[in-house]
PDB file of N, CA and C in Angstrom:
ATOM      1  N   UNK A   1     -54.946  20.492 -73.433  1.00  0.00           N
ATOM      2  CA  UNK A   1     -53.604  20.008 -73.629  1.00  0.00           C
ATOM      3  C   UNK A   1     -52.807  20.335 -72.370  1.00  0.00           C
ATOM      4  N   UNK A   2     -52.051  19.693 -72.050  1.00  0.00           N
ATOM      5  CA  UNK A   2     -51.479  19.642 -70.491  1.00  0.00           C
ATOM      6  C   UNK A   2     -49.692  19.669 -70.668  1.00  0.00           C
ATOM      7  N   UNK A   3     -49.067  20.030 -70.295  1.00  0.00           N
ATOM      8  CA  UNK A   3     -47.276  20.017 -70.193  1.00  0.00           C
ATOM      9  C   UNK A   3     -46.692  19.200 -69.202  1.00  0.00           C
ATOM     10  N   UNK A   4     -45.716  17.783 -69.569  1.00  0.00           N
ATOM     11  CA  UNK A   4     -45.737  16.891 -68.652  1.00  0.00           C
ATOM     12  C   UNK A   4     -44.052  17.035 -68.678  1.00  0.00           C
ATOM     13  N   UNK A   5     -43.423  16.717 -67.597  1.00  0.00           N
ATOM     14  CA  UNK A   5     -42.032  16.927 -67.787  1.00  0.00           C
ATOM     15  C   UNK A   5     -41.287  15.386 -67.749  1.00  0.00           C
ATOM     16  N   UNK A   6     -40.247  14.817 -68.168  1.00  0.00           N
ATOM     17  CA  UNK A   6     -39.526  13.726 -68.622  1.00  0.00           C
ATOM     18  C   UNK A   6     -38.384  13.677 -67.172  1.00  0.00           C
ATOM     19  N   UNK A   7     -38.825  12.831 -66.404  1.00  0.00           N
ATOM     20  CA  UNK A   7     -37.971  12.822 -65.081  1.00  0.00           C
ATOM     21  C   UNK A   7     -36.727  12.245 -65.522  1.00  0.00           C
ATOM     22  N   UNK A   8     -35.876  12.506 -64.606  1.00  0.00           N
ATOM     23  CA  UNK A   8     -34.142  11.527 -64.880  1.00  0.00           C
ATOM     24  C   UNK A   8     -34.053  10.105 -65.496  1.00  0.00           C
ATOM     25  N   UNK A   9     -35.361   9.344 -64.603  1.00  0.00           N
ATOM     26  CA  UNK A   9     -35.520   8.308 -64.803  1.00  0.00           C
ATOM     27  C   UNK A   9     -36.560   8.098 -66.326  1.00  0.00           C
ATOM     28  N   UNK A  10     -36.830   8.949 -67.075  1.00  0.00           N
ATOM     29  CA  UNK A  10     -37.591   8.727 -68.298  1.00  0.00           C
ATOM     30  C   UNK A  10     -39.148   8.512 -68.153  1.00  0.00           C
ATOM     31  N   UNK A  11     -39.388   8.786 -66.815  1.00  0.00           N
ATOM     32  CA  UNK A  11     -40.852   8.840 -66.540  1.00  0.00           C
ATOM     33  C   UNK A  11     -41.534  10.021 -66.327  1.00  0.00           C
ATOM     34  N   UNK A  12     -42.769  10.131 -66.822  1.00  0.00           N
ATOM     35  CA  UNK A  12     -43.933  11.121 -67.042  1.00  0.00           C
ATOM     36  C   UNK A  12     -44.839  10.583 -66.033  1.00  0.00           C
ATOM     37  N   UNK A  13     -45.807  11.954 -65.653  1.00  0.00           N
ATOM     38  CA  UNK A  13     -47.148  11.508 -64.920  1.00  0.00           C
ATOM     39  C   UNK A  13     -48.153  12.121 -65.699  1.00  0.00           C
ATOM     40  N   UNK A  14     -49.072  10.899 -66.167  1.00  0.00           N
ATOM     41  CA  UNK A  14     -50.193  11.949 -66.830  1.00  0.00           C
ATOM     42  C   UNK A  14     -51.215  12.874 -65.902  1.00  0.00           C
ATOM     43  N   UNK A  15     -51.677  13.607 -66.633  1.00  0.00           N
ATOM     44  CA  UNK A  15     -52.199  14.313 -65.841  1.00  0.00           C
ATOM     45  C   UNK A  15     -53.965  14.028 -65.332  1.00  0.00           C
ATOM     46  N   UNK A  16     -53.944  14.650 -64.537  1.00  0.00           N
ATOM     47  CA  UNK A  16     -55.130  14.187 -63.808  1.00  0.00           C
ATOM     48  C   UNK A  16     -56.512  13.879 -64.479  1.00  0.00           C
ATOM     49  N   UNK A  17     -56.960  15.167 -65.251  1.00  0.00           N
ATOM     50  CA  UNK A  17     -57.826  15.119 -65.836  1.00  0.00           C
ATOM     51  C   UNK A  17     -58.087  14.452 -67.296  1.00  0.00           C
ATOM     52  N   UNK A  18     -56.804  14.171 -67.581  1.00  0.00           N
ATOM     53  CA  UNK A  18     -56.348  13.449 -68.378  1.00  0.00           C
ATOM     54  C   UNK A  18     -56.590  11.597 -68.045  1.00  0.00           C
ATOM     55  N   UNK A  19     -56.190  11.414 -66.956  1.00  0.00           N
ATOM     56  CA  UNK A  19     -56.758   9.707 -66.615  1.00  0.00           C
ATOM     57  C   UNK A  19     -57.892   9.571 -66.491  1.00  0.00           C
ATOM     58  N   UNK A  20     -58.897  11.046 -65.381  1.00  0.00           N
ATOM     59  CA  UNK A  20     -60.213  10.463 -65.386  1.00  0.00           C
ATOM     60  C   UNK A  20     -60.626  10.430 -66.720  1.00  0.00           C
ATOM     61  N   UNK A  21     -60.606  11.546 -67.488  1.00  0.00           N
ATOM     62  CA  UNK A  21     -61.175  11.593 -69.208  1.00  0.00           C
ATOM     63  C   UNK A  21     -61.366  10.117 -69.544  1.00  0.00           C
ATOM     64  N   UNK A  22     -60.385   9.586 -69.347  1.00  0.00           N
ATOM     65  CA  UNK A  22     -59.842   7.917 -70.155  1.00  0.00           C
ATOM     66  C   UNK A  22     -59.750   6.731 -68.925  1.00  0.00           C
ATOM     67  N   UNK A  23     -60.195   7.131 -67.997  1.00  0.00           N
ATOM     68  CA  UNK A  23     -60.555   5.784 -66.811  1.00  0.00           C
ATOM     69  C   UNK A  23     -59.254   5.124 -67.152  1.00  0.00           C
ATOM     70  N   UNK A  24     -58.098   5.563 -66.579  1.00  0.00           N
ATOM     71  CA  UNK A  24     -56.867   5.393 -66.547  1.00  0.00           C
ATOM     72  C   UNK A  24     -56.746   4.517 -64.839  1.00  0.00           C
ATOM     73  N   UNK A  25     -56.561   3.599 -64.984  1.00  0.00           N
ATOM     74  CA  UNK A  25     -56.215   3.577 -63.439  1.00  0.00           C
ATOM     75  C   UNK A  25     -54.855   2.670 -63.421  1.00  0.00           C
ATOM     76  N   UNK A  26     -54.669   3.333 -61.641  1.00  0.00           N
ATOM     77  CA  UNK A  26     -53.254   2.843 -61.010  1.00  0.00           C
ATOM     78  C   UNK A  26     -53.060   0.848 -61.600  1.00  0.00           C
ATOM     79  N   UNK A  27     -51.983   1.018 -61.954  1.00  0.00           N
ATOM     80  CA  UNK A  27     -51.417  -0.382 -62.528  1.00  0.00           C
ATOM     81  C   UNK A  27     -51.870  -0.656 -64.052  1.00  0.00           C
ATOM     82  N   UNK A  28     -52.461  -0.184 -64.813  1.00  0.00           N
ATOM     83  CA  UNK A  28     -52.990  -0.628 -66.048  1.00  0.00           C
ATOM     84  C   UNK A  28     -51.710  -0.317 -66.703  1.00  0.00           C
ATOM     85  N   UNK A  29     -51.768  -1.184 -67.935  1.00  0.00           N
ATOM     86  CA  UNK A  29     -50.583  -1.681 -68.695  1.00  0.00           C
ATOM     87  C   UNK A  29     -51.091  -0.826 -69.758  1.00  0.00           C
ATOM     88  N   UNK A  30     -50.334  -0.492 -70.256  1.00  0.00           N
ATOM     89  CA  UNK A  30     -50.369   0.560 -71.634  1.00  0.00           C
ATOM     90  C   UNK A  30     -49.088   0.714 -72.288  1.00  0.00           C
ATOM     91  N   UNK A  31     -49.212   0.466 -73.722  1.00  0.00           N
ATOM     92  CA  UNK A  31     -48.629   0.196 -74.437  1.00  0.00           C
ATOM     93  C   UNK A  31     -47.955   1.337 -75.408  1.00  0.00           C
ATOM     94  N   UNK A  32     -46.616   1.732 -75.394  1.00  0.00           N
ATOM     95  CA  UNK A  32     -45.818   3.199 -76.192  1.00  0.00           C
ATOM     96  C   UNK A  32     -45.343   2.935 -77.417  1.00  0.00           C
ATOM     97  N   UNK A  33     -46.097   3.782 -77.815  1.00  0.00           N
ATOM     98  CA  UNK A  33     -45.347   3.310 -79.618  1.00  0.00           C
ATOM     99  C   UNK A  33     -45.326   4.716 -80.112  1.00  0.00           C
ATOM    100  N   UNK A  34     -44.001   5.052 -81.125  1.00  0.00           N
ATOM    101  CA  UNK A  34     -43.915   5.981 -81.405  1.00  0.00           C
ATOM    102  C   UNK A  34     -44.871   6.002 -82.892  1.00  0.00           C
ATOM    103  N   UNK A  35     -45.307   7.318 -82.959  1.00  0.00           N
ATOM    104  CA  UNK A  35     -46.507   7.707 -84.029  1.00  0.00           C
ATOM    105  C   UNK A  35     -46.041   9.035 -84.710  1.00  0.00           C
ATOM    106  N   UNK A  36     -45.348   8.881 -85.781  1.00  0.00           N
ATOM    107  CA  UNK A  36     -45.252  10.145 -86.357  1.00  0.00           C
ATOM    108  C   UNK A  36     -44.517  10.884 -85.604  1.00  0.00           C
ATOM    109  N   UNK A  37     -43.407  10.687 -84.976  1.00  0.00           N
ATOM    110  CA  UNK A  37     -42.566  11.722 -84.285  1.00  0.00           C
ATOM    111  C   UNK A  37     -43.321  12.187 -82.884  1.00  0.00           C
ATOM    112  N   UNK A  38     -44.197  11.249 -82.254  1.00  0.00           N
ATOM    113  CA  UNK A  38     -44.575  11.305 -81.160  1.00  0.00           C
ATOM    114  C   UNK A  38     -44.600   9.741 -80.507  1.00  0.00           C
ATOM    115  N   UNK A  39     -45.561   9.808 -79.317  1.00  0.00           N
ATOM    116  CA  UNK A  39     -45.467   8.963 -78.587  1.00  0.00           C
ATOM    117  C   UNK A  39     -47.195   8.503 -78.345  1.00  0.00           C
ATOM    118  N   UNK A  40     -47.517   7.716 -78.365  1.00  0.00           N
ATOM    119  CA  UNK A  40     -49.095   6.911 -78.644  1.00  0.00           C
ATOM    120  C   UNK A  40     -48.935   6.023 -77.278  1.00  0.00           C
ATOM    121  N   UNK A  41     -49.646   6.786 -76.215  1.00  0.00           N
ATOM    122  CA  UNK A  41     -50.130   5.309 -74.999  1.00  0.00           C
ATOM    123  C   UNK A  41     -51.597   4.968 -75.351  1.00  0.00           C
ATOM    124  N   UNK A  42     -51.797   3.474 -75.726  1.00  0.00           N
ATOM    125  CA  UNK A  42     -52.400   2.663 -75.819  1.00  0.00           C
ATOM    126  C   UNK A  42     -53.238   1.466 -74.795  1.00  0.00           C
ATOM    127  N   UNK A  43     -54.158   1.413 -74.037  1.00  0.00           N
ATOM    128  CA  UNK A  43     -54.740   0.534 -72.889  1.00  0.00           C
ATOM    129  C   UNK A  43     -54.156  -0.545 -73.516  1.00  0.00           C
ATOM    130  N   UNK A  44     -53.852  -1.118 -72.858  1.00  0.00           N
ATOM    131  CA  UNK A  44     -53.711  -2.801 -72.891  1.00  0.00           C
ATOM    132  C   UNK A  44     -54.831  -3.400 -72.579  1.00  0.00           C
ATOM    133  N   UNK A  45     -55.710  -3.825 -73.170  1.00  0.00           N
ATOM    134  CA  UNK A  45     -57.279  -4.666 -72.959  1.00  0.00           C
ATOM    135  C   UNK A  45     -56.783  -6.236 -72.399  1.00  0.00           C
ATOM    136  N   UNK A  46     -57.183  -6.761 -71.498  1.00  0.00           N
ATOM    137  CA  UNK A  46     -57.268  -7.925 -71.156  1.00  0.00           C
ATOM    138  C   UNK A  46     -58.280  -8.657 -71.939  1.00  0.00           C
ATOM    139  N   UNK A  47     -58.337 -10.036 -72.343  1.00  0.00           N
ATOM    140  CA  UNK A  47     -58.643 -10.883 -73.246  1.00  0.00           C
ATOM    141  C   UNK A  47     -60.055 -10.864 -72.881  1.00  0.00           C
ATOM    142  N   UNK A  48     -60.910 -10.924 -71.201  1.00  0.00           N
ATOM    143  CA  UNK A  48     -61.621 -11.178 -71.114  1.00  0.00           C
ATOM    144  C   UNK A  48     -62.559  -9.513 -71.586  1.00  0.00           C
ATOM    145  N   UNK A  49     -62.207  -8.260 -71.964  1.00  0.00           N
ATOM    146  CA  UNK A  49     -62.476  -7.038 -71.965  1.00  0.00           C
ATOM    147  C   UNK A  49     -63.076  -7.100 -73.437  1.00  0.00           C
ATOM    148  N   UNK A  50     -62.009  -8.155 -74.461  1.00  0.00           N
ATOM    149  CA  UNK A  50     -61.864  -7.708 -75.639  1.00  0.00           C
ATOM    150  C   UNK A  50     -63.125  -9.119 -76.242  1.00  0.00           C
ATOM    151  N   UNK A  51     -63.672  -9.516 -75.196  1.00  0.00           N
ATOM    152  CA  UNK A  51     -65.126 -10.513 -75.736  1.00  0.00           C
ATOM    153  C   UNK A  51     -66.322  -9.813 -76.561  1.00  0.00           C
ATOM    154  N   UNK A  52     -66.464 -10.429 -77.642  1.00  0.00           N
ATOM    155  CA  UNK A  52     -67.761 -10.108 -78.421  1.00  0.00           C
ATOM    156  C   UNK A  52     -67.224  -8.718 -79.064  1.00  0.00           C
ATOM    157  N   UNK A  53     -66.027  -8.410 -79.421  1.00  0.00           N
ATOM    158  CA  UNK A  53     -65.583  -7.167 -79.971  1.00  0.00           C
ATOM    159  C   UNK A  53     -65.847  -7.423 -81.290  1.00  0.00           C
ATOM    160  N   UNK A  54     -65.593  -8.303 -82.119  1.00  0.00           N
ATOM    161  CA  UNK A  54     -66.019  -8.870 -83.517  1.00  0.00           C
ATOM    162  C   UNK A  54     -67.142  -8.994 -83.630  1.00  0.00           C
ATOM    163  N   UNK A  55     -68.018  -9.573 -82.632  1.00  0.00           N
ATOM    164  CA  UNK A  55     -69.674  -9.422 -82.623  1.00  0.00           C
ATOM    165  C   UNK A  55     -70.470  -9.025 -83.866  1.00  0.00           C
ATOM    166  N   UNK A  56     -71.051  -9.664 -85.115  1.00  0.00           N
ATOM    167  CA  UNK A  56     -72.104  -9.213 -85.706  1.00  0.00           C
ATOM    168  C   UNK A  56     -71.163  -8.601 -87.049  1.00  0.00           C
ATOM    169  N   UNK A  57     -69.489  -8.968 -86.981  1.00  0.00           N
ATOM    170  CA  UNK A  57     -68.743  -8.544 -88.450  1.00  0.00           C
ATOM    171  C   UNK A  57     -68.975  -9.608 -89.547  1.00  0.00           C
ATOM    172  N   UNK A  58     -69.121  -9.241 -90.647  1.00  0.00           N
ATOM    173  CA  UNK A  58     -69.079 -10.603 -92.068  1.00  0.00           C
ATOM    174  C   UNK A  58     -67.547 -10.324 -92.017  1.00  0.00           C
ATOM    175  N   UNK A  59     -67.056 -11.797 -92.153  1.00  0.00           N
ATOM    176  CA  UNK A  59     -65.785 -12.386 -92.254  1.00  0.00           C
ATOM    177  C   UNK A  59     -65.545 -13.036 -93.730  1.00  0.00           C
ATOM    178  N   UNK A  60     -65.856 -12.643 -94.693  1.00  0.00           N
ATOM    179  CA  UNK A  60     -66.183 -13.010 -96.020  1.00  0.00           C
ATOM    180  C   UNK A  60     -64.782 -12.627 -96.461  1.00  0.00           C
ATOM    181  N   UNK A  61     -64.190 -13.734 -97.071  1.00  0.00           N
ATOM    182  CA  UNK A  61     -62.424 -13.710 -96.853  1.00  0.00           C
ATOM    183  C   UNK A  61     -62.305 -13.251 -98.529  1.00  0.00           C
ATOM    184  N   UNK A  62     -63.044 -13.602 -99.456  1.00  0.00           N
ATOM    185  CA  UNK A  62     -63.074 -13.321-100.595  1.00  0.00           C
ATOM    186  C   UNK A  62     -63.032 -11.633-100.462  1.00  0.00           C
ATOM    187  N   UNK A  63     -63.787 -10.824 -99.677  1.00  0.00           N
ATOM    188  CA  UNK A  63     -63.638  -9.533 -99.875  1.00  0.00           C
ATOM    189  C   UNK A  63     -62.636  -8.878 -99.227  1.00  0.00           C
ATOM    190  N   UNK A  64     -62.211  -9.630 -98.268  1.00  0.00           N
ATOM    191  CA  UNK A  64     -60.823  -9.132 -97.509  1.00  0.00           C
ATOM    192  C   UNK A  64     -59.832  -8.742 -98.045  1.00  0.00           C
ATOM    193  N   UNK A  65     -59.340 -10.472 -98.433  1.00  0.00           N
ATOM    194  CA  UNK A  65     -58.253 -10.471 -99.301  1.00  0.00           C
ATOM    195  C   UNK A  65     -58.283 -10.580-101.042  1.00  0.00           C
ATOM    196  N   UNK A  66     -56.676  -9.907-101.540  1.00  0.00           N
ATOM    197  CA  UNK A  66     -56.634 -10.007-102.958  1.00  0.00           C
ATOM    198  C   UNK A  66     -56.705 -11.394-103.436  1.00  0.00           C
ATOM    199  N   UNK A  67     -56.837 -11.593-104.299  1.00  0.00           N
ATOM    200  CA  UNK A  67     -56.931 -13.051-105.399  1.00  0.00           C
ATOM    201  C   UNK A  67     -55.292 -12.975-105.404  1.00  0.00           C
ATOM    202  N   UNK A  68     -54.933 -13.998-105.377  1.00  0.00           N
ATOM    203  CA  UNK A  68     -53.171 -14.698-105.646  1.00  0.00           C
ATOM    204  C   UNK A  68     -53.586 -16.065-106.655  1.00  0.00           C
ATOM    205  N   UNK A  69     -52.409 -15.660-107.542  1.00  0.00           N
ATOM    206  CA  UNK A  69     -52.256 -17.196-108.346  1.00  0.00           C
ATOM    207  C   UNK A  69     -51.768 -17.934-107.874  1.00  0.00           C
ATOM    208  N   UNK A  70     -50.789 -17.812-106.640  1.00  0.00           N
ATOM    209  CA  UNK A  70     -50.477 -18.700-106.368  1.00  0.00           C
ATOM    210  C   UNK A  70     -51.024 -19.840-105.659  1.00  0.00           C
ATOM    211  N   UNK A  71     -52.395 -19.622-104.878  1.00  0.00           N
ATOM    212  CA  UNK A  71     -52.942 -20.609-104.313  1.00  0.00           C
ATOM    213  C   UNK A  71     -53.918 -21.157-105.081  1.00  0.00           C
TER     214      UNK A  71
END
């Protein structure tokens, strides 16, 4: 666990061993969402990264979703 400080401007630097851990690199887009009274950075995957990620799932919509009367 590492101690990062909140500059004037609202920016943090993660820490070193912390990017290699997670192949963090200069310019990658990552995404902040607060989680439970914290803060969650998230990779931003490019479309071509996120190919064949579904790969080999049953999409069987009957077990997905609930039964509705209305349809």
């Amino acid at each position: 666990m590492y101690a990062v400080t909140v500059s004037p401007k609202f920016q943090v630097v993660i820490p070193k061993k912390v990017r290699e851990q997670l192949h963090i690199k200069p310019g990658q887009k990552m995404m902040a969402m607060p989680y439970g009274g914290h803060i969650q950075l998230v990779p931003v995957k490019a479309p071509k990264e996120l190919r064949g990620l579904l790969k080999g799932c049953d999409v069987n919509m009957d077990q997905i979703r609930e039964k509705s009367d209305r349809f």
